[in-house]
Protein backbone atom coordinates (compact mmCIF):
# COMPACT_ATOMS: atom_id res chain seq x y z
CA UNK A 1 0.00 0.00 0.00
CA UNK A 2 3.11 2.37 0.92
CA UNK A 3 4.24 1.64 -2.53
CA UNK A 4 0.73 3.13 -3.98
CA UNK A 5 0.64 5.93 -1.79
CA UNK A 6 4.14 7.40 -2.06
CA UNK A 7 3.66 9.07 -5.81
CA UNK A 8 1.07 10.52 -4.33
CA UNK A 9 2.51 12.08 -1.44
CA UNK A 10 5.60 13.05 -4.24
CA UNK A 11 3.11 14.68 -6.56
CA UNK A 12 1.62 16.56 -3.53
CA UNK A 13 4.93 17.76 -1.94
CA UNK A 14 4.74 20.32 -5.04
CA UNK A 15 2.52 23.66 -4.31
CA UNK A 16 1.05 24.12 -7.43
CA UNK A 17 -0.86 20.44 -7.60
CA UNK A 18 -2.20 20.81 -4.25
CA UNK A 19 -3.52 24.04 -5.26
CA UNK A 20 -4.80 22.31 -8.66
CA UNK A 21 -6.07 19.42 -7.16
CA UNK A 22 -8.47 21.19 -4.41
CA UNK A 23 -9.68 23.59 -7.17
CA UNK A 24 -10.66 20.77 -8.86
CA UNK A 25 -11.89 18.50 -5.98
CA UNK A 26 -14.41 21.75 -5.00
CA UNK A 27 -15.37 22.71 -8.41
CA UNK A 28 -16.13 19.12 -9.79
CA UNK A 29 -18.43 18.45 -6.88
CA UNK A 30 -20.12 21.38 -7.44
CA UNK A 31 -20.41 20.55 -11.16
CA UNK A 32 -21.92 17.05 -10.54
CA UNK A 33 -23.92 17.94 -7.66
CA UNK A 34 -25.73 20.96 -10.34
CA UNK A 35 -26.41 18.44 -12.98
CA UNK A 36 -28.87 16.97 -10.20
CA UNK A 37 -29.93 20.07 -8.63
CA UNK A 38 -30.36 21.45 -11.95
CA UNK A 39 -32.69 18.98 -13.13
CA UNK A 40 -34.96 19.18 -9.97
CA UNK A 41 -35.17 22.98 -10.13
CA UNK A 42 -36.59 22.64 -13.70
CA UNK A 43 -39.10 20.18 -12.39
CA UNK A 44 -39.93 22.59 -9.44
CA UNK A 45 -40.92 25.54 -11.64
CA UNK A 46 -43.18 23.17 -13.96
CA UNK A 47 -40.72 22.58 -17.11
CA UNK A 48 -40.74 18.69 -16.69
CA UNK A 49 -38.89 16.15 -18.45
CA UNK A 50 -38.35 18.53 -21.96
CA UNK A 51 -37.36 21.17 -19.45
CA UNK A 52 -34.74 19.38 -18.62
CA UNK A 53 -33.31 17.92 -22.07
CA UNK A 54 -33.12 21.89 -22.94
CA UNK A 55 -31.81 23.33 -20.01
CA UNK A 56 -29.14 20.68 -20.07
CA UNK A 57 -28.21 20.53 -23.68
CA UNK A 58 -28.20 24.37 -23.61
CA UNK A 59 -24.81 24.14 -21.50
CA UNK A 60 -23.24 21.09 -23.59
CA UNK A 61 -23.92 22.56 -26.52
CA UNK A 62 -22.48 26.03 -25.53
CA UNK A 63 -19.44 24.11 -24.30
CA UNK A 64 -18.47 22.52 -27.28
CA UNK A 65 -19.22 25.41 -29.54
CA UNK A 66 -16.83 27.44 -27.22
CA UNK A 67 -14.06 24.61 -26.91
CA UNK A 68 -11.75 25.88 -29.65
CA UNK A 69 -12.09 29.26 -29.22
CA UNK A 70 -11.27 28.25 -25.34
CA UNK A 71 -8.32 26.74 -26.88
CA UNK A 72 -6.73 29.81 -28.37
CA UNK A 73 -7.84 32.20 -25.76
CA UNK A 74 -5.95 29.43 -22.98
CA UNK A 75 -2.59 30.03 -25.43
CA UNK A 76 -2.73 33.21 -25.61
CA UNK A 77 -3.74 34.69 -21.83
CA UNK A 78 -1.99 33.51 -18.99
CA UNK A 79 -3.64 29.84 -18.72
CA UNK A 80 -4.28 30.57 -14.74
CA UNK A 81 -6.07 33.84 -15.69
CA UNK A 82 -8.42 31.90 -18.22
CA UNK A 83 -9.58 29.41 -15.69
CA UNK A 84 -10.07 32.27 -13.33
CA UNK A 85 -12.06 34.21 -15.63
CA UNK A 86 -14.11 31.02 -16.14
CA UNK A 87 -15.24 29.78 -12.58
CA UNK A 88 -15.94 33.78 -11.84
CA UNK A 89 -18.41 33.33 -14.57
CA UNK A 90 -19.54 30.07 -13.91
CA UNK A 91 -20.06 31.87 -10.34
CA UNK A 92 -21.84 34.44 -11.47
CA UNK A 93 -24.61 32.23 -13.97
CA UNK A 94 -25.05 29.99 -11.43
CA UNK A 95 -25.65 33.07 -8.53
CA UNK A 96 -28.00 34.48 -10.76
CA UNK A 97 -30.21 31.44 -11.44
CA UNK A 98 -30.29 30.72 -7.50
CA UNK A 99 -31.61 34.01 -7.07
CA UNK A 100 -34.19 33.77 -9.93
CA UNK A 101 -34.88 30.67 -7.86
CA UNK A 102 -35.18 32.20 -4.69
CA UNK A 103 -36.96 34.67 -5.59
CA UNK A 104 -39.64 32.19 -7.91
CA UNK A 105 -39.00 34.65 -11.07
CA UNK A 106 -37.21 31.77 -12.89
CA UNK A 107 -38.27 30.33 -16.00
CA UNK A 108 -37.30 27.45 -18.33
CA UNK A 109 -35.05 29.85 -20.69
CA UNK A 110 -33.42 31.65 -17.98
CA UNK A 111 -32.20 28.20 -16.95
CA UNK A 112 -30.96 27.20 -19.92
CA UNK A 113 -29.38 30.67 -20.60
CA UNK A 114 -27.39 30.58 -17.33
CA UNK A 115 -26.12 27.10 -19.10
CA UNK A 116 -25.58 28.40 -22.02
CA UNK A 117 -23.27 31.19 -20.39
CA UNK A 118 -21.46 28.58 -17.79
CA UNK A 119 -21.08 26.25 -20.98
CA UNK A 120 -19.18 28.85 -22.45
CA UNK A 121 -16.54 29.58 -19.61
CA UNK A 122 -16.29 25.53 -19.61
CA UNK A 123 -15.42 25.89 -23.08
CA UNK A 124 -12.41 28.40 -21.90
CA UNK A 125 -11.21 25.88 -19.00
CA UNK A 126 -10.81 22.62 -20.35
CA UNK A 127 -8.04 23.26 -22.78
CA UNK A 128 -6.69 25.86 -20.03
CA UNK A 129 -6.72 22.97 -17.48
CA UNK A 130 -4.95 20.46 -19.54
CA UNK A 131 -2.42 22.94 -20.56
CA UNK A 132 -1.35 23.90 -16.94
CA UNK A 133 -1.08 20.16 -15.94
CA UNK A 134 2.00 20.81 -17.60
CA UNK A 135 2.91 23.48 -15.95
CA UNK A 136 2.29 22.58 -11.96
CA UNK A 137 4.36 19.39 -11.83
CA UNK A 138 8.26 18.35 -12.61
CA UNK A 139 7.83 16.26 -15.73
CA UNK A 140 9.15 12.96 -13.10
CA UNK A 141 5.91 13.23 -10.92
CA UNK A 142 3.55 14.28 -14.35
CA UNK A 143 1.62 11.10 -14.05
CA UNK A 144 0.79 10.89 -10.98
CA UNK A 145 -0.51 14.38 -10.88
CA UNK A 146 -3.08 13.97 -13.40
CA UNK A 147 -3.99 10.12 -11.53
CA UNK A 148 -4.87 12.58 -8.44
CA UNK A 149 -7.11 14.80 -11.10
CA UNK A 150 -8.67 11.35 -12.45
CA UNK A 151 -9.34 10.43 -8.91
CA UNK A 152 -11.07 13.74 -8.22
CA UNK A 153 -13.24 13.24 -11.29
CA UNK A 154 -13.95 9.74 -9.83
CA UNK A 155 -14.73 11.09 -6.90
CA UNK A 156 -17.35 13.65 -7.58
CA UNK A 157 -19.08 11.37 -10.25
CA UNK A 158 -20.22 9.55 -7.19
CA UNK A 159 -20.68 11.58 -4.36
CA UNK A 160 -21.56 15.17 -5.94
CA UNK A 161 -24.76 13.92 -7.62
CA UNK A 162 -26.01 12.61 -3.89
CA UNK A 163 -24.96 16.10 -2.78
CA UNK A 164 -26.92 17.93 -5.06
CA UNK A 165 -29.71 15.92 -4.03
CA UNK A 166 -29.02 16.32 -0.40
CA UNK A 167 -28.80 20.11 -0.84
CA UNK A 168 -32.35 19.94 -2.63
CA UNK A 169 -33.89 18.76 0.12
CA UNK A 170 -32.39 20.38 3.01
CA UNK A 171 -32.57 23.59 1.89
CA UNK A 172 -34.69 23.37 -2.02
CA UNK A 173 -33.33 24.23 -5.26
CA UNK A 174 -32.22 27.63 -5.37
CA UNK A 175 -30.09 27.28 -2.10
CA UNK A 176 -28.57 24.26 -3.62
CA UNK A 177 -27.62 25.90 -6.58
CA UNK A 178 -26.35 29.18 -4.37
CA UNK A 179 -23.84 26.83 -2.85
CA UNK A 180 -22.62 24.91 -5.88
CA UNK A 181 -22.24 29.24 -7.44
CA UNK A 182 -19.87 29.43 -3.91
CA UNK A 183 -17.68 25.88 -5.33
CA UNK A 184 -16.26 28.04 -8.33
CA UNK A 185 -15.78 31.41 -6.09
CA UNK A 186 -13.50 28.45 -4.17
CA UNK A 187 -12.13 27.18 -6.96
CA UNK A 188 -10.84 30.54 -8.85
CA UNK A 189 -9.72 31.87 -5.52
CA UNK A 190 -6.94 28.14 -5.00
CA UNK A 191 -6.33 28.77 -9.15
CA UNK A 192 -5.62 31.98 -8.56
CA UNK A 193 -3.05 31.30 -5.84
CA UNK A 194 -0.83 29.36 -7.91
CA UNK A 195 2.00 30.62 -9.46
CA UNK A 196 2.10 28.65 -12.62
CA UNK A 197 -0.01 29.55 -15.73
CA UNK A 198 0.96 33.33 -15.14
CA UNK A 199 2.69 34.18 -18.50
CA UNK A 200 1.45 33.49 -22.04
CA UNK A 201 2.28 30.68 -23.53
CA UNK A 202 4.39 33.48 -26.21
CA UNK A 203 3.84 31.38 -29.57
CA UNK A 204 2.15 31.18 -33.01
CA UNK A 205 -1.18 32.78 -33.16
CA UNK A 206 -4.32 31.22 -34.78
CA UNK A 207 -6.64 28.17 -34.45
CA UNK A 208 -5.12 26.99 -37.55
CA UNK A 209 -1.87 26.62 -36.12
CA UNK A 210 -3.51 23.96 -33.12
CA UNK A 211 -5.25 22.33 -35.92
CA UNK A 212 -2.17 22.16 -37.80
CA UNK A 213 -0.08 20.62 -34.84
CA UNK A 214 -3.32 18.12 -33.88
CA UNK A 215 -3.20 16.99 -37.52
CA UNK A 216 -0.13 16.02 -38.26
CA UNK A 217 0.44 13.72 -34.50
CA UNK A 218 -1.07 10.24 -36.09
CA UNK A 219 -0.77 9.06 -32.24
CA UNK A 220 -3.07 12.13 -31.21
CA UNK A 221 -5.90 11.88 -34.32
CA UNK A 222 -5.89 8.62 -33.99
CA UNK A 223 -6.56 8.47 -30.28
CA UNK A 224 -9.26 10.89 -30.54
CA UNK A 225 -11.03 9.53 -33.04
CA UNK A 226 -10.77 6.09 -30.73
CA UNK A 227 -12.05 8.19 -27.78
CA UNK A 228 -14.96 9.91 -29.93
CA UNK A 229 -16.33 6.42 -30.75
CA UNK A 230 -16.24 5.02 -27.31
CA UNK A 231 -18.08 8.15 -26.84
CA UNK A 232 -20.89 7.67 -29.69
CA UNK A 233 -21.53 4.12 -29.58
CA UNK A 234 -20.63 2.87 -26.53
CA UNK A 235 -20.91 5.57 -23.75
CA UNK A 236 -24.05 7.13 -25.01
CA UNK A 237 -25.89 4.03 -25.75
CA UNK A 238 -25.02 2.41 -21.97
CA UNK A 239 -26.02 5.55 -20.81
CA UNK A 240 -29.82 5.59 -22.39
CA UNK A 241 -29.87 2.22 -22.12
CA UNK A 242 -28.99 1.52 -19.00
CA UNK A 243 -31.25 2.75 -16.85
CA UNK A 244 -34.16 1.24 -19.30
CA UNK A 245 -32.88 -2.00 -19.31
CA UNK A 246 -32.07 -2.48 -15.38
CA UNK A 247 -34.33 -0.45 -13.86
CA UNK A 248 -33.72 -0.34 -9.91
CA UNK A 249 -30.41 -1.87 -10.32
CA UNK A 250 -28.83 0.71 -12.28
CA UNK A 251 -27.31 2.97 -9.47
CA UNK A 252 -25.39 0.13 -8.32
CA UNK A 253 -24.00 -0.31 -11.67
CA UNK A 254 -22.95 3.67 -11.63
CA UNK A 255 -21.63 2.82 -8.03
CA UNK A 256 -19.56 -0.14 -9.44
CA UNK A 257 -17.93 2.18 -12.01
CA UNK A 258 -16.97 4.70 -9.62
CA UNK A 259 -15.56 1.98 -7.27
CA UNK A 260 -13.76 1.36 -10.10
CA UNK A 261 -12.32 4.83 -11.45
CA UNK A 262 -11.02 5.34 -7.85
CA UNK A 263 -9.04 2.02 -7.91
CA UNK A 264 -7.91 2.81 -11.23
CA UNK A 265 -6.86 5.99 -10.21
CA UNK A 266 -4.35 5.15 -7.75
CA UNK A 267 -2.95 1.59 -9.29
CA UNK A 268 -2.14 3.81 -12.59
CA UNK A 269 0.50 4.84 -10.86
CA UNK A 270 1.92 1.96 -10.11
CA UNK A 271 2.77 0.48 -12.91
CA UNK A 272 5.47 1.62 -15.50
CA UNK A 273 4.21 0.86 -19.27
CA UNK A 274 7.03 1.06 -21.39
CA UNK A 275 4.66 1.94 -24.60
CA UNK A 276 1.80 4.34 -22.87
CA UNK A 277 -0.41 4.64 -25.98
CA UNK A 278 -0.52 0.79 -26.37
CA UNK A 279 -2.14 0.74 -22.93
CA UNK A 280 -4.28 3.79 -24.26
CA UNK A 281 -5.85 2.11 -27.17
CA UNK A 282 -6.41 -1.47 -26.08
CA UNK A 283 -7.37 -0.18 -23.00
CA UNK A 284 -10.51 0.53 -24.78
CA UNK A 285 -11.65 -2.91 -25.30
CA UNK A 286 -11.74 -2.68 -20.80
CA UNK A 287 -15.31 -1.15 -21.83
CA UNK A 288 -17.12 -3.22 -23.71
CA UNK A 289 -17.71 -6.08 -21.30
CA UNK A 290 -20.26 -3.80 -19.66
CA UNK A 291 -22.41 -3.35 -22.26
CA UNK A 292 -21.99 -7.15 -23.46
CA UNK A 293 -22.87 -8.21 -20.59
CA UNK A 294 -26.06 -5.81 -20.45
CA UNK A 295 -27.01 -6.99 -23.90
CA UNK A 296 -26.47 -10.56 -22.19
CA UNK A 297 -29.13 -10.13 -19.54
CA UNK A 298 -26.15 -11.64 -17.44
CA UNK A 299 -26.64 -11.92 -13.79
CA UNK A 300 -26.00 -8.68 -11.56
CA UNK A 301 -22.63 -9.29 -9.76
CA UNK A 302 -21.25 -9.86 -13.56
CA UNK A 303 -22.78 -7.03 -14.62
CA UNK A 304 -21.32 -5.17 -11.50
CA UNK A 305 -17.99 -6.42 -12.39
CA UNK A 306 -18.39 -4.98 -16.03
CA UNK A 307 -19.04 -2.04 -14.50
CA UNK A 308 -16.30 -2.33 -12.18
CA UNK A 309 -13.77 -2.65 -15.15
CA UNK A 310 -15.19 -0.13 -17.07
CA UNK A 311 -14.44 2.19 -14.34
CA UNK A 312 -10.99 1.03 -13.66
CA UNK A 313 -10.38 1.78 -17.36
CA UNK A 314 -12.02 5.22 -17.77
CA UNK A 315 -9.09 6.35 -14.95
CA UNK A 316 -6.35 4.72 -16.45
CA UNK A 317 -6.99 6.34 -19.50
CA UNK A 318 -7.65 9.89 -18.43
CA UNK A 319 -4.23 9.63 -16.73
CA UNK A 320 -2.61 8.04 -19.25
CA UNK A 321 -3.80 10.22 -22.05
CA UNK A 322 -3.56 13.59 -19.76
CA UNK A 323 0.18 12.78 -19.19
CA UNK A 324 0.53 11.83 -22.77
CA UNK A 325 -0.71 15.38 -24.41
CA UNK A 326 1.59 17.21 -21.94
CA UNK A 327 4.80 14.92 -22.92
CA UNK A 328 4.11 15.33 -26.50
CA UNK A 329 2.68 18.43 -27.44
CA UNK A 330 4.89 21.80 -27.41
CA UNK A 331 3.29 23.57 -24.23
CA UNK A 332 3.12 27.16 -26.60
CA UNK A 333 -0.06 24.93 -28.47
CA UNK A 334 -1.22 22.46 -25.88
CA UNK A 335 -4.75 24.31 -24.84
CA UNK A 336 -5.20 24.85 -28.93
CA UNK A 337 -4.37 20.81 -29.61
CA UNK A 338 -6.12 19.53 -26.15
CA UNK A 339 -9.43 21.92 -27.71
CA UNK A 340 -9.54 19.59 -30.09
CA UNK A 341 -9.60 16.29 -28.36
CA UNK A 342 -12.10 17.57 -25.66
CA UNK A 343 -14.28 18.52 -28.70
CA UNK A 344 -14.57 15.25 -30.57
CA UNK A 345 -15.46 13.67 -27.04
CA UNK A 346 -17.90 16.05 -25.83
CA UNK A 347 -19.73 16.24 -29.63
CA UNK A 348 -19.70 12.52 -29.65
CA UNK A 349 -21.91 12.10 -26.56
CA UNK A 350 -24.82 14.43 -27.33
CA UNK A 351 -25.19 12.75 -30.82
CA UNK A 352 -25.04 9.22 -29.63
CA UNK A 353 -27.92 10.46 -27.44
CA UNK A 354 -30.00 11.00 -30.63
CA UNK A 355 -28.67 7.54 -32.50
CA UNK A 356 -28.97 5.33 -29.62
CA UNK A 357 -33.00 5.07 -29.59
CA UNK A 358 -32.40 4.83 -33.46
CA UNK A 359 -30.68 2.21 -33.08
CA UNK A 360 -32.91 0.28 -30.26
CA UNK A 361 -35.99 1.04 -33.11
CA UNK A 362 -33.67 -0.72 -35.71
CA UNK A 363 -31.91 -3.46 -33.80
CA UNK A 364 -33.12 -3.32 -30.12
CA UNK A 365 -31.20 -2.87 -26.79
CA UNK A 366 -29.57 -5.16 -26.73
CA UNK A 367 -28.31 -5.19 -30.79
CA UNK A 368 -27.44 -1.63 -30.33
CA UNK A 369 -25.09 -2.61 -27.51
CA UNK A 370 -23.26 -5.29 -29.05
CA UNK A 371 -22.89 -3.45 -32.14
CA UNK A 372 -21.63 -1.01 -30.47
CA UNK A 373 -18.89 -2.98 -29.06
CA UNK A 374 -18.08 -4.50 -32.26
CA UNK A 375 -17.55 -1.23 -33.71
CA UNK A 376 -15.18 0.12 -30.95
CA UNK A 377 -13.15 -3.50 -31.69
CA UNK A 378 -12.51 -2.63 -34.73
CA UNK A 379 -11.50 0.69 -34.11
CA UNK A 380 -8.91 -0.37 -31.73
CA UNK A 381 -7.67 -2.95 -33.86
CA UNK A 382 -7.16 -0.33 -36.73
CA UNK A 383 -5.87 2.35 -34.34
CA UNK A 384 -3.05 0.03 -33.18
CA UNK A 385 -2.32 -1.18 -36.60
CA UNK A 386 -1.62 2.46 -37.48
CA UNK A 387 -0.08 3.20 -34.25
CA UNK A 388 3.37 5.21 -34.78
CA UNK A 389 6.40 5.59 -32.68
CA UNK A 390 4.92 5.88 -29.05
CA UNK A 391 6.43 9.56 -28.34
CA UNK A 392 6.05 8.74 -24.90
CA UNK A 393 7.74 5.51 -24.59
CA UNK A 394 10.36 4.63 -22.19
């Protein structure tokens, strides 16, 4: 166990992660834990289920129509003045919907405007995030920074959606959503007491330029396109289909996973893969026994384990792939590159939302999950085929 722990307690003995990792800890909670409250304030002024699909799409859209703009703007401004800029405005949509809450003014489209303004400052701290990563650690301790950001996400995809619901009934919606404003007031004040991220990055102007540098990495196309069809038809259809297809049982499949990403999280750094992107992209094929084993009907403590796996896997490759981007991509064009990546994931998901009933009307559940996981096979086996020189390799 010492052996697990110590990167760790390495990666922490540097300023700058601990300051990164509490922002993150705070302001991912708070994220989570709004998706819930979010949804139950819809229902509480009358919007109901439709409410919700547009109140929620309103922010994902807005954050992937912002993402490579975010990119540029993250190269050029000090990266740790982007991400500040973005919680205070994250702070400030989410304020202002608690008080239209509070003060039972609020309607559907304010809702979903607030979103739409939050998905935008999103859209500025994603590639800003990944590009500091690079920043706050010695390049000998990289890895196991970004496995303590993978465990944070892990984290507060299990325990901020029971907050938010927590906070909706102690104190109702609008409260709820007051505190999760106060998580990114937190957050920008740790970001802004680093000292990393407070220069521009001082190169090449232009989105063209990160699209440029994205382009011509085979290792980083080819990743993403691996990662966007996880994303479309494996992710998205699970994610429909899940609850539909186990009913009560589903939250202890969502608890399994996040079991899972924690483990994940810290036994990625343990081991030393001398070829990370080979771990990367089979690493991929950790998913699909989930959603096989859905399709299977199989009994729940196989379907459990699935889900265990599939959590274990979703850690080892944010940490993997994190470290990755950082190693091989010049730091002046990381946020514009990492824009990118984030994009083809986050697109992926909302439009595998609108092809996985599509696919149950053409195939069923259970032939749209399998499928599914045939697809991603292939992928993998063509990404690997086509895999260059690992640039990360030891």
């Amino acid at each position: 166990m010492a052996r697990l722990v110590l990167p760790f307690r390495r990666a922490l003995a540097e300023r700058d992660v601990r300051l990164l990792v509490a922002a993150r800890l705070i302001s991912q909670l708070g994220n989570q834990a709004a998706v819930t409250v979010t949804g139950l304030a819809v229902l509480d002024i009358g919007g109901g289920v439709a409410g919700i699909g547009v109140v929620l799409a309103a922010g994902a859209l807005a954050m992937a129509a912002f993402l490579l703009v975010g990119g540029v703007l993250a190269d050029h401004v000090p990266r740790r003045r982007a991400m500040v800029a973005a919680d205070l405005v994250r702070f400030a949509a989410q304020g202002l919907t608690a008080l239209l809450l509070l003060t039972g003014t609020a309607e559907v489209w304010h809702l979903a405007l607030a979103q739409s303004v939050a998905g935008v400052a999103a859209g500025v701290y994603l590639p800003a995030v990944t590009a500091i990563g690079a920043e706050v650690s010695s390049a000998q301790h990289r890895k196991e920074a970004n496995a303590l950001r993978g465990l944070v996400n892990a984290l507060s995809a299990v325990v901020g959606p029971a907050i938010g619901g927590l906070l909706v009934v102690a104190v109702g919606p609008g409260a709820a959503l007051a505190v999760d404003a106060v998580t990114f007031l937190a957050s920008a004040g740790l970001v802004a007491a680093m000292r990393s991220g407070s220069a521009a990055s001082g190169g090449r102007p232009g989105l063209l330029v990160g699209w440029s540098e994205f382009r011509s990495r085979r290792w980083l196309w080819s990743v993403t396109v691996l990662a966007g069809a996880c994303g479309l038809v494996v992710f998205a259809p699970i994610t429909v289909l899940g609850p539909v297809v186990l009913g009560a049982t589903w939250p202890a499949v969502l608890t399994a996973q996040g079991v899972g990403a924690f483990i994940g999280g810290v036994l990625v750094t343990w081991p030393r893969p001398r070829r990370p992107l080979v771990w990367v992209v089979f690493g991929a094929l950790l998913l699909l026994p989930l959603p096989l084993l859905v399709a299977a009907a199989a009994p729940l403590p196989l379907v459990l384990a699935g889900a265990f796996v599939w959590g274990v896997e979703q850690s080892a490759h944010w940490t993997l792939w994190q470290t990755a981007l950082q190693d091989g991509v010049p730091g002046d064009v990381l946020a514009r590159v990492s824009s990118f990546d984030w994009l083809v994931f986050t697109a992926a998901g909302p439009l595998g939302y609108l092809l996985a009933p599509l696919g149950v009307a053409a195939i069923g559940a259970a032939g749209t999950l399998v499928v599914g996981s045939v697809l991603v096979s292939i992928v993998v086996l063509l990404v690997r085929a086509g895999l260059p020189r690992d640039p990360c390799a030891r």
